[in-house]
PDB file of N, CA and C in Angstrom:
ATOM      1  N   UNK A   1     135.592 154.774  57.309  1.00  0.00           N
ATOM      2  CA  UNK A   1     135.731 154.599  55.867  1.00  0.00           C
ATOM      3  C   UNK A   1     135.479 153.144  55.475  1.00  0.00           C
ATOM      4  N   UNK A   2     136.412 152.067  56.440  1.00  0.00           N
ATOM      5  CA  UNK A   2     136.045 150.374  56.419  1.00  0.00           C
ATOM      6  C   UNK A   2     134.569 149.957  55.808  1.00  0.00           C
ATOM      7  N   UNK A   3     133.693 150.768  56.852  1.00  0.00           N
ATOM      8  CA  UNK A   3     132.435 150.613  57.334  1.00  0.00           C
ATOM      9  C   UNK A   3     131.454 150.927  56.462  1.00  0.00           C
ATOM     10  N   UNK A   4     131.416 152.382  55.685  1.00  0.00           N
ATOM     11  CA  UNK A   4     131.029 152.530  54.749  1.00  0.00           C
ATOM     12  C   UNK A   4     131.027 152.163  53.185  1.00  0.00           C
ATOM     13  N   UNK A   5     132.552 151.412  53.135  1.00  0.00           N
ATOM     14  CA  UNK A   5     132.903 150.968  51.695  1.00  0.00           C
ATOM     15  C   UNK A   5     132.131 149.420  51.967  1.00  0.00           C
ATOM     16  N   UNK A   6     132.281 148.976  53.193  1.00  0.00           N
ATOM     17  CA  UNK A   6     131.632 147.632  53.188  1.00  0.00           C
ATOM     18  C   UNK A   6     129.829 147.671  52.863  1.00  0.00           C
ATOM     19  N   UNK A   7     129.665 148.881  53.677  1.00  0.00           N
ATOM     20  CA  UNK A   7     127.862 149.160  53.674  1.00  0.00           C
ATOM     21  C   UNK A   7     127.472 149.335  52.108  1.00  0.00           C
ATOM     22  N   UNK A   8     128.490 150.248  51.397  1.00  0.00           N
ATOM     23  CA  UNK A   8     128.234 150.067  49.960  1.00  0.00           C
ATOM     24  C   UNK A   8     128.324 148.987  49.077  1.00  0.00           C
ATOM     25  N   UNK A   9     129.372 147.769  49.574  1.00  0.00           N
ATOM     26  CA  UNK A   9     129.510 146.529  48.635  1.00  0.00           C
ATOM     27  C   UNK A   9     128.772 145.821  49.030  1.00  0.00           C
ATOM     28  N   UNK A  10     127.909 145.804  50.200  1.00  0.00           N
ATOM     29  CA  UNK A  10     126.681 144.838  50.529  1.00  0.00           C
ATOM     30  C   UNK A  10     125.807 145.242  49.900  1.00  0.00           C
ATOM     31  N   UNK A  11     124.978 146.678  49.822  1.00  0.00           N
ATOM     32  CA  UNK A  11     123.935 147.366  48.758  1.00  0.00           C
ATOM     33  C   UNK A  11     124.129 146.694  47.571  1.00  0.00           C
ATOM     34  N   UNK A  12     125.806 146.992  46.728  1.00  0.00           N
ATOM     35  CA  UNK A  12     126.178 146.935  45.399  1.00  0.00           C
ATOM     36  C   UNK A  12     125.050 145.040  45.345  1.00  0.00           C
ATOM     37  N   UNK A  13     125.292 144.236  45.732  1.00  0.00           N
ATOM     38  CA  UNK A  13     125.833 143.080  45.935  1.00  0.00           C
ATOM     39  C   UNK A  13     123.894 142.580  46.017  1.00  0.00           C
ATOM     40  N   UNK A  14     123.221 143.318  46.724  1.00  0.00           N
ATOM     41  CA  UNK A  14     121.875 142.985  47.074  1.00  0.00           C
ATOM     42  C   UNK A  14     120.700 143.856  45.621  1.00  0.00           C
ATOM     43  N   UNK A  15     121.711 144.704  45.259  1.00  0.00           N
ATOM     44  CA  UNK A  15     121.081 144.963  44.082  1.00  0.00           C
ATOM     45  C   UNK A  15     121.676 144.636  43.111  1.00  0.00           C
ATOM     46  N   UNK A  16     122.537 143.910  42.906  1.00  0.00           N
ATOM     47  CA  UNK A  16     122.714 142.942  41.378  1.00  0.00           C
ATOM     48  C   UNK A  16     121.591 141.782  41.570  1.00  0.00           C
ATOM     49  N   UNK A  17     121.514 141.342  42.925  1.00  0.00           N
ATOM     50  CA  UNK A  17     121.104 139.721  43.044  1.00  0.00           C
ATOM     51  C   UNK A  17     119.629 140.192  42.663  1.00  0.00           C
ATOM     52  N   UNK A  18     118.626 141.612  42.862  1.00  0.00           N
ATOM     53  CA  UNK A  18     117.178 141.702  42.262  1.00  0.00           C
ATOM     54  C   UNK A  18     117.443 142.462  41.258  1.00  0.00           C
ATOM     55  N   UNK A  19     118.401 142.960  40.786  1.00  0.00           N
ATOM     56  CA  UNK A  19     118.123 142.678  39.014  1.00  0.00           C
ATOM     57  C   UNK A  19     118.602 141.564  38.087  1.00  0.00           C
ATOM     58  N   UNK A  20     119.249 140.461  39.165  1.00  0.00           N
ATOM     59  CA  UNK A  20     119.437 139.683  38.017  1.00  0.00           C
ATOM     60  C   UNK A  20     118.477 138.309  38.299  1.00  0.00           C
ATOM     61  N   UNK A  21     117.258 138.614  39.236  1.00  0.00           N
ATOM     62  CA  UNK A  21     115.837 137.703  39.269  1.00  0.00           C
ATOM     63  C   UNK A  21     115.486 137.607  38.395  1.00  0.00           C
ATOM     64  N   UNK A  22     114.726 136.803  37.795  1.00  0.00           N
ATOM     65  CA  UNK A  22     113.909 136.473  36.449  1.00  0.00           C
ATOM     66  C   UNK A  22     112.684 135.162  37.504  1.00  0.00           C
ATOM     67  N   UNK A  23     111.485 136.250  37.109  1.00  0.00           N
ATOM     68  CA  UNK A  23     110.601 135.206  38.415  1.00  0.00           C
ATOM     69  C   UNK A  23     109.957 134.048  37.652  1.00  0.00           C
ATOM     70  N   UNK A  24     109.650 134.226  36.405  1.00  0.00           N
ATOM     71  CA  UNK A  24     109.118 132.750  35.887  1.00  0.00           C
ATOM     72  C   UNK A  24     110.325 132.085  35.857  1.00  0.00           C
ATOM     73  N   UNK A  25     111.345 131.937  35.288  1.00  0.00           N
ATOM     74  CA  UNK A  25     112.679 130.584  35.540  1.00  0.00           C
ATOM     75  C   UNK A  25     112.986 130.205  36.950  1.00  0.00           C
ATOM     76  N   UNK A  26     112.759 131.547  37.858  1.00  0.00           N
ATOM     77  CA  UNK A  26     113.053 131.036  39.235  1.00  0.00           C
ATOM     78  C   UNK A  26     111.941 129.873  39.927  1.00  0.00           C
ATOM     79  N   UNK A  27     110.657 130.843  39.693  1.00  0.00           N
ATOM     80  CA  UNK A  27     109.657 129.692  40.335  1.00  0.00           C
ATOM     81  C   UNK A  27     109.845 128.392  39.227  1.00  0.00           C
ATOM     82  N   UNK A  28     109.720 127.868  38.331  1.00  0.00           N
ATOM     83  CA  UNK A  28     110.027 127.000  37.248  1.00  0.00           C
ATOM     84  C   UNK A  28     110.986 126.008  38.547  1.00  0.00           C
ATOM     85  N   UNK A  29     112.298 126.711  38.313  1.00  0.00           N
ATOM     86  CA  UNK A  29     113.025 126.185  39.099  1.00  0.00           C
ATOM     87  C   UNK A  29     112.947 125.389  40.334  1.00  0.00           C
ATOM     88  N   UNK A  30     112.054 126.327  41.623  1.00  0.00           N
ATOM     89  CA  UNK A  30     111.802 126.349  42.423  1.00  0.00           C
ATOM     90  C   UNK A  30     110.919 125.330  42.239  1.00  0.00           C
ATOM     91  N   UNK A  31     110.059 125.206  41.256  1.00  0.00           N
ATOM     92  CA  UNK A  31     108.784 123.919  41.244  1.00  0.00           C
ATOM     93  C   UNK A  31     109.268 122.856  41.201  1.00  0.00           C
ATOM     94  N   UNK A  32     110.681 122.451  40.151  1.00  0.00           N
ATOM     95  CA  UNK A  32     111.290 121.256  39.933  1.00  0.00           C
ATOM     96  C   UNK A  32     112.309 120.827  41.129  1.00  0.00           C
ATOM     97  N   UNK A  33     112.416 121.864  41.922  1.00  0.00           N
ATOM     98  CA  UNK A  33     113.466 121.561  43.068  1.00  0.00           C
ATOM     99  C   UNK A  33     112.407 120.761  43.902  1.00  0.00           C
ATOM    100  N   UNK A  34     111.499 121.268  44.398  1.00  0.00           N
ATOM    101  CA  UNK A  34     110.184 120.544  44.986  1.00  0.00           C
ATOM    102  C   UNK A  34     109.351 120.231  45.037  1.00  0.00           C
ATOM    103  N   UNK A  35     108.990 119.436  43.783  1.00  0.00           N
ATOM    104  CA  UNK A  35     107.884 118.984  43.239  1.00  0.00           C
ATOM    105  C   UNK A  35     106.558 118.510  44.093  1.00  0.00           C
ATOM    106  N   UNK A  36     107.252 118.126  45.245  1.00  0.00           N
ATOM    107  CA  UNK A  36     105.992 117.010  46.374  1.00  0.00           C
ATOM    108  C   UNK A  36     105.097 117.879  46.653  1.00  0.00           C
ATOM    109  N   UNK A  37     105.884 119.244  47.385  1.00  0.00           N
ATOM    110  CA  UNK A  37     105.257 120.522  48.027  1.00  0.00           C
ATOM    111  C   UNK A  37     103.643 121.228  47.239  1.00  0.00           C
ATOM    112  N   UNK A  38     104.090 120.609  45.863  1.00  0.00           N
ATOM    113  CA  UNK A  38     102.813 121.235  44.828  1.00  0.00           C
ATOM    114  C   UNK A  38     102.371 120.384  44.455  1.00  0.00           C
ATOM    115  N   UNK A  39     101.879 119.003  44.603  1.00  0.00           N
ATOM    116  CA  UNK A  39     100.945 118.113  43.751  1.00  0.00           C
ATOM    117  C   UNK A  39     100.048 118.182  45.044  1.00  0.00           C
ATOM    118  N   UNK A  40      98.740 116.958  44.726  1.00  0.00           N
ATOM    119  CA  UNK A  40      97.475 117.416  45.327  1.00  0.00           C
ATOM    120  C   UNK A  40      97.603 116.080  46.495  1.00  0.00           C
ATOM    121  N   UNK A  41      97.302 115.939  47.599  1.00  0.00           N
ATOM    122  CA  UNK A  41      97.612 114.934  48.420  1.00  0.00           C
ATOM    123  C   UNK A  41      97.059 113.521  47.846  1.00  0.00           C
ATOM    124  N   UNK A  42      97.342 112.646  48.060  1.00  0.00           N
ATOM    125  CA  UNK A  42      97.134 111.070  47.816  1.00  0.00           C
ATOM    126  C   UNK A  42      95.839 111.027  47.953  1.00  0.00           C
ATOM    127  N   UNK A  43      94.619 110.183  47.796  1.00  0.00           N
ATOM    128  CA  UNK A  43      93.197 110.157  47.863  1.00  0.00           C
ATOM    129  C   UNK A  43      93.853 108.832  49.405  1.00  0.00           C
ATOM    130  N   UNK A  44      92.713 109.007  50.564  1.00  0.00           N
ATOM    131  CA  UNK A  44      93.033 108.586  51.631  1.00  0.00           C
ATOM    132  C   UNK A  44      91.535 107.040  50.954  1.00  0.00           C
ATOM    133  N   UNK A  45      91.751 106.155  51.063  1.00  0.00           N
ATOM    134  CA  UNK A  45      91.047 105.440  50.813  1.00  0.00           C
ATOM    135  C   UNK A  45      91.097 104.108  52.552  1.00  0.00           C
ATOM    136  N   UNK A  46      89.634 104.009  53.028  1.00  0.00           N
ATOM    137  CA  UNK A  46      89.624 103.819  54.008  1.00  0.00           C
ATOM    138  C   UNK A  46      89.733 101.902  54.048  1.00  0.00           C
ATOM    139  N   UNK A  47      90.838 101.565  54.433  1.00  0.00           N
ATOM    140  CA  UNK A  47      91.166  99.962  54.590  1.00  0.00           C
ATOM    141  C   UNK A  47      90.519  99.008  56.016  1.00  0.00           C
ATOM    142  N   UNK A  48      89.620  98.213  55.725  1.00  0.00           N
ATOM    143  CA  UNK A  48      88.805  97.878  56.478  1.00  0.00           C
ATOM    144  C   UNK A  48      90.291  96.697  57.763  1.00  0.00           C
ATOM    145  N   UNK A  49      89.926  96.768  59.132  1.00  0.00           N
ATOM    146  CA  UNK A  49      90.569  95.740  59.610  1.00  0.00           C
ATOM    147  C   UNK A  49      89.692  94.813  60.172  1.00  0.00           C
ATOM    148  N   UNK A  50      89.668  93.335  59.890  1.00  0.00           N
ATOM    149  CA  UNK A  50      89.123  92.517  59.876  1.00  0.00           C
ATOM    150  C   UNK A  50      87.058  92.702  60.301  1.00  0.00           C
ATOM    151  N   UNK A  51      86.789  92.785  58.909  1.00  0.00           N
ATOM    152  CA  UNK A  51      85.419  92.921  58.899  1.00  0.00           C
ATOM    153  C   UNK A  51      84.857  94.768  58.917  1.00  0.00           C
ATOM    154  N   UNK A  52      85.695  95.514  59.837  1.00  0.00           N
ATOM    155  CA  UNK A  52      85.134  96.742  60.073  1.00  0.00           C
ATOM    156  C   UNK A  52      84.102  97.296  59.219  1.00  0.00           C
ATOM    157  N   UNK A  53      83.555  97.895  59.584  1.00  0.00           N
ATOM    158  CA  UNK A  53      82.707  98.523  58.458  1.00  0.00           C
ATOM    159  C   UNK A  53      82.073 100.205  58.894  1.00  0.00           C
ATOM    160  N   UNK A  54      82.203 100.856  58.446  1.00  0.00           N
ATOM    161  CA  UNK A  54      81.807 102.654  58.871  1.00  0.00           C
ATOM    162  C   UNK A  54      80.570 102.640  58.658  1.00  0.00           C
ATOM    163  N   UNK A  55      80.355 103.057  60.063  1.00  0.00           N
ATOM    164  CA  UNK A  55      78.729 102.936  60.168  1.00  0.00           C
ATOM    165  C   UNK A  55      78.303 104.687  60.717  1.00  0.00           C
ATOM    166  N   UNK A  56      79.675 105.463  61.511  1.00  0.00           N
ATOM    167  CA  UNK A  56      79.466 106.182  61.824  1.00  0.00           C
ATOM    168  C   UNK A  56      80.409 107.101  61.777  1.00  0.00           C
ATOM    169  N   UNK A  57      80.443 108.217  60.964  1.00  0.00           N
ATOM    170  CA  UNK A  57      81.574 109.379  61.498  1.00  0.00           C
ATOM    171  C   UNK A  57      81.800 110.597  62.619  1.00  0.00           C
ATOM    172  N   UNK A  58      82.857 110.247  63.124  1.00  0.00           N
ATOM    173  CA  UNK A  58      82.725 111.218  64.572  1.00  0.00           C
ATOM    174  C   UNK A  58      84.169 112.314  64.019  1.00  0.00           C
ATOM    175  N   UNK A  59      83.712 113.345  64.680  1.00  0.00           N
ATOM    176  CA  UNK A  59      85.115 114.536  64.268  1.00  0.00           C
ATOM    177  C   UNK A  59      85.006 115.482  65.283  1.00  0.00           C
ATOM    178  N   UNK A  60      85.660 116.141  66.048  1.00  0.00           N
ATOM    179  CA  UNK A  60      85.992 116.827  67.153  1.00  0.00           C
ATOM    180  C   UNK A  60      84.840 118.330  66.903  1.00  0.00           C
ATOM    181  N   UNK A  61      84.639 118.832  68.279  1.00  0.00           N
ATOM    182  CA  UNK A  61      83.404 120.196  67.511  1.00  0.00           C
ATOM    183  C   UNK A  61      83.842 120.923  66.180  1.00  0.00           C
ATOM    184  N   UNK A  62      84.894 121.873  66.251  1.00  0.00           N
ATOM    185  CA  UNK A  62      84.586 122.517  64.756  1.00  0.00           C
ATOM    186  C   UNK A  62      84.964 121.808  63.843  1.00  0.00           C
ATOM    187  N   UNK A  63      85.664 120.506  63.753  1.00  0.00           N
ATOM    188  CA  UNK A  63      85.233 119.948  62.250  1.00  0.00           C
ATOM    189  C   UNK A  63      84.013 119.729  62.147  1.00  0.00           C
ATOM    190  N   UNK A  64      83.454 118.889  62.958  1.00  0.00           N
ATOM    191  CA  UNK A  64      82.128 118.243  62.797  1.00  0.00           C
ATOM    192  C   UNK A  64      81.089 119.543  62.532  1.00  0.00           C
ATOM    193  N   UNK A  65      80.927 120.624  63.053  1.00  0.00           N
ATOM    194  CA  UNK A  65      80.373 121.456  62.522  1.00  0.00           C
ATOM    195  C   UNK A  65      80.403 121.936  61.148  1.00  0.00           C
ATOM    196  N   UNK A  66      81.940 122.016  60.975  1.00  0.00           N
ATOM    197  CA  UNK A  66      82.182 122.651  59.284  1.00  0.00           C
ATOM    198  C   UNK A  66      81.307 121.124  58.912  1.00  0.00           C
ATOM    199  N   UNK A  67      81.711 119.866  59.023  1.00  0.00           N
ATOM    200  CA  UNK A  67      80.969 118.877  58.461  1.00  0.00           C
ATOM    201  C   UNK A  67      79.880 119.210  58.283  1.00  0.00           C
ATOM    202  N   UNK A  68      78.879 119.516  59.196  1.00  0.00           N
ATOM    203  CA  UNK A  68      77.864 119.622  58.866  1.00  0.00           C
ATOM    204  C   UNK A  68      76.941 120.181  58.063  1.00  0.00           C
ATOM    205  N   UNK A  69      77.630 121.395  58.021  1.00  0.00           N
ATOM    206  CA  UNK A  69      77.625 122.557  57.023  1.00  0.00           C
ATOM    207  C   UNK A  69      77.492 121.758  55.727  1.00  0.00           C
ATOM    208  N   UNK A  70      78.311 121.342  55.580  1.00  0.00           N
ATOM    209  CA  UNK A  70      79.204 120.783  54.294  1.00  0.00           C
ATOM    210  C   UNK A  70      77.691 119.579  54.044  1.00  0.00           C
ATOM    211  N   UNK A  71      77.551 119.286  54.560  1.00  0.00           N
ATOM    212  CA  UNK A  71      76.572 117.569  54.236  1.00  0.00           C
ATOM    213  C   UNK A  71      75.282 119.086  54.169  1.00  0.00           C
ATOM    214  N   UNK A  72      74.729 119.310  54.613  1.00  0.00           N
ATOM    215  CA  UNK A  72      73.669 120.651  54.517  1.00  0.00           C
ATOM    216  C   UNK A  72      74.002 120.926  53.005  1.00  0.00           C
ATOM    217  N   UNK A  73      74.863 121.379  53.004  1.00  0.00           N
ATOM    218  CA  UNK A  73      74.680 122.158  51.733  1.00  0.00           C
ATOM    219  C   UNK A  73      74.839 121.111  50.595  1.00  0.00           C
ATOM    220  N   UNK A  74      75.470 120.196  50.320  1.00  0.00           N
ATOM    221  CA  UNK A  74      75.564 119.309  49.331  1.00  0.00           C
ATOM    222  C   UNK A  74      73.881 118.330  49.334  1.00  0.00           C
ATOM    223  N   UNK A  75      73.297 118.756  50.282  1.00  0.00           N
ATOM    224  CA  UNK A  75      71.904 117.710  50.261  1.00  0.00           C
ATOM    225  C   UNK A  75      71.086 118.865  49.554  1.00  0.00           C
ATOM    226  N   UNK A  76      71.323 120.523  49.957  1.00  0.00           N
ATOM    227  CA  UNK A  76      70.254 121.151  48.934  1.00  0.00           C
ATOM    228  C   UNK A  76      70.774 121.115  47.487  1.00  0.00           C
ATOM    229  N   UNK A  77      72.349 120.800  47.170  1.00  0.00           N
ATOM    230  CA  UNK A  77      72.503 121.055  45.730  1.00  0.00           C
ATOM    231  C   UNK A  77      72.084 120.412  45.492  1.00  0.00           C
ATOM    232  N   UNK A  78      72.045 118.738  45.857  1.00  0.00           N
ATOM    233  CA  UNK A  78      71.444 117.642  45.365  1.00  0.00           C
ATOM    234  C   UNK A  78      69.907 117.760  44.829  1.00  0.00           C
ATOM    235  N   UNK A  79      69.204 118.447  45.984  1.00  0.00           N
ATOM    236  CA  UNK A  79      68.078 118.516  45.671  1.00  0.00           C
ATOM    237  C   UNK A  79      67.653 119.203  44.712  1.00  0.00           C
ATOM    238  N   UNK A  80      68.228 120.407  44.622  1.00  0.00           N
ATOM    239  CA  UNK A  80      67.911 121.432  43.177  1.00  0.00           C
ATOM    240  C   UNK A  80      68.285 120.616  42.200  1.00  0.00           C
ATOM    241  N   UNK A  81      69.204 120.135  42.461  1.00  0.00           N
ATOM    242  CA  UNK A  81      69.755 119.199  40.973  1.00  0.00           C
ATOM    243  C   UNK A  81      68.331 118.302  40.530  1.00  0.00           C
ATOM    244  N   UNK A  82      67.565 117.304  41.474  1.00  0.00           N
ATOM    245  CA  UNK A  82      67.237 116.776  41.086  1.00  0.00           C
ATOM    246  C   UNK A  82      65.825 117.197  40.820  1.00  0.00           C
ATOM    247  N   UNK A  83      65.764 118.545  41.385  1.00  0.00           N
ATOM    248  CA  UNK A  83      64.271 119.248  40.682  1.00  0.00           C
ATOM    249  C   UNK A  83      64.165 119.603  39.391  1.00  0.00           C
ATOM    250  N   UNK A  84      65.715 120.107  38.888  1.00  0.00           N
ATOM    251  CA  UNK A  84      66.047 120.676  37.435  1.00  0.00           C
ATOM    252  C   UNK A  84      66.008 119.187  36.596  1.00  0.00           C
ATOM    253  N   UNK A  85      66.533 118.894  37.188  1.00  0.00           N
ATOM    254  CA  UNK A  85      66.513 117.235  36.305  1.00  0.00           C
ATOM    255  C   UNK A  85      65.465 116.768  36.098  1.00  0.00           C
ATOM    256  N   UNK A  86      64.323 116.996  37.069  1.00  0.00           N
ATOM    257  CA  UNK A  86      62.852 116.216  36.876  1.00  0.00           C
ATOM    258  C   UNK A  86      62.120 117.174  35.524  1.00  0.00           C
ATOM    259  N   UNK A  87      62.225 118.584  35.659  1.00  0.00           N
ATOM    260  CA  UNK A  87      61.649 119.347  35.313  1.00  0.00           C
ATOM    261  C   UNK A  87      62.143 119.549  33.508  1.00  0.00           C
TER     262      UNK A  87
END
């Protein structure tokens, strides 16, 4: 009987707490509790040590691949861009 009146006041207890959610005030909430978690990371701006200068970027295989990708495809937008632009 213990067992069951308890199994029922845990139910009772788990269904007040999702009807009394309200999901826009919660996330709201949830945003102002942790604001850091949701803004966009810092811009990494590269600080030279005495003289350095980037002459070359190196990145482990699959970055450097996605890199590559990435420089590929931004050299044909470029280029369409600058055909539409001529034209």
């Amino acid at each position: 009987y213990n067992l069951e009146t308890s199994r029922h006041e845990g139910l009772d207890i788990i269904e007040n707490a999702v009807d009394n959610l309200e999901p826009r005030s919660d996330k709201q909430r949830f945003m102002e509790m942790y604001p850091a978690a949701f803004c966009p990371p810092m811009k990494f701006e590269f600080q030279s040590h005495m003289g350095d200068e980037v002459c070359q970027v190196s990145a482990q295989q699959p970055v450097q691949a996605e890199l590559m990708l990435r420089y590929q495809q931004l050299q044909s937008r470029l280029t369409t861009l600058k055909i539409e632009n001529e034209e």
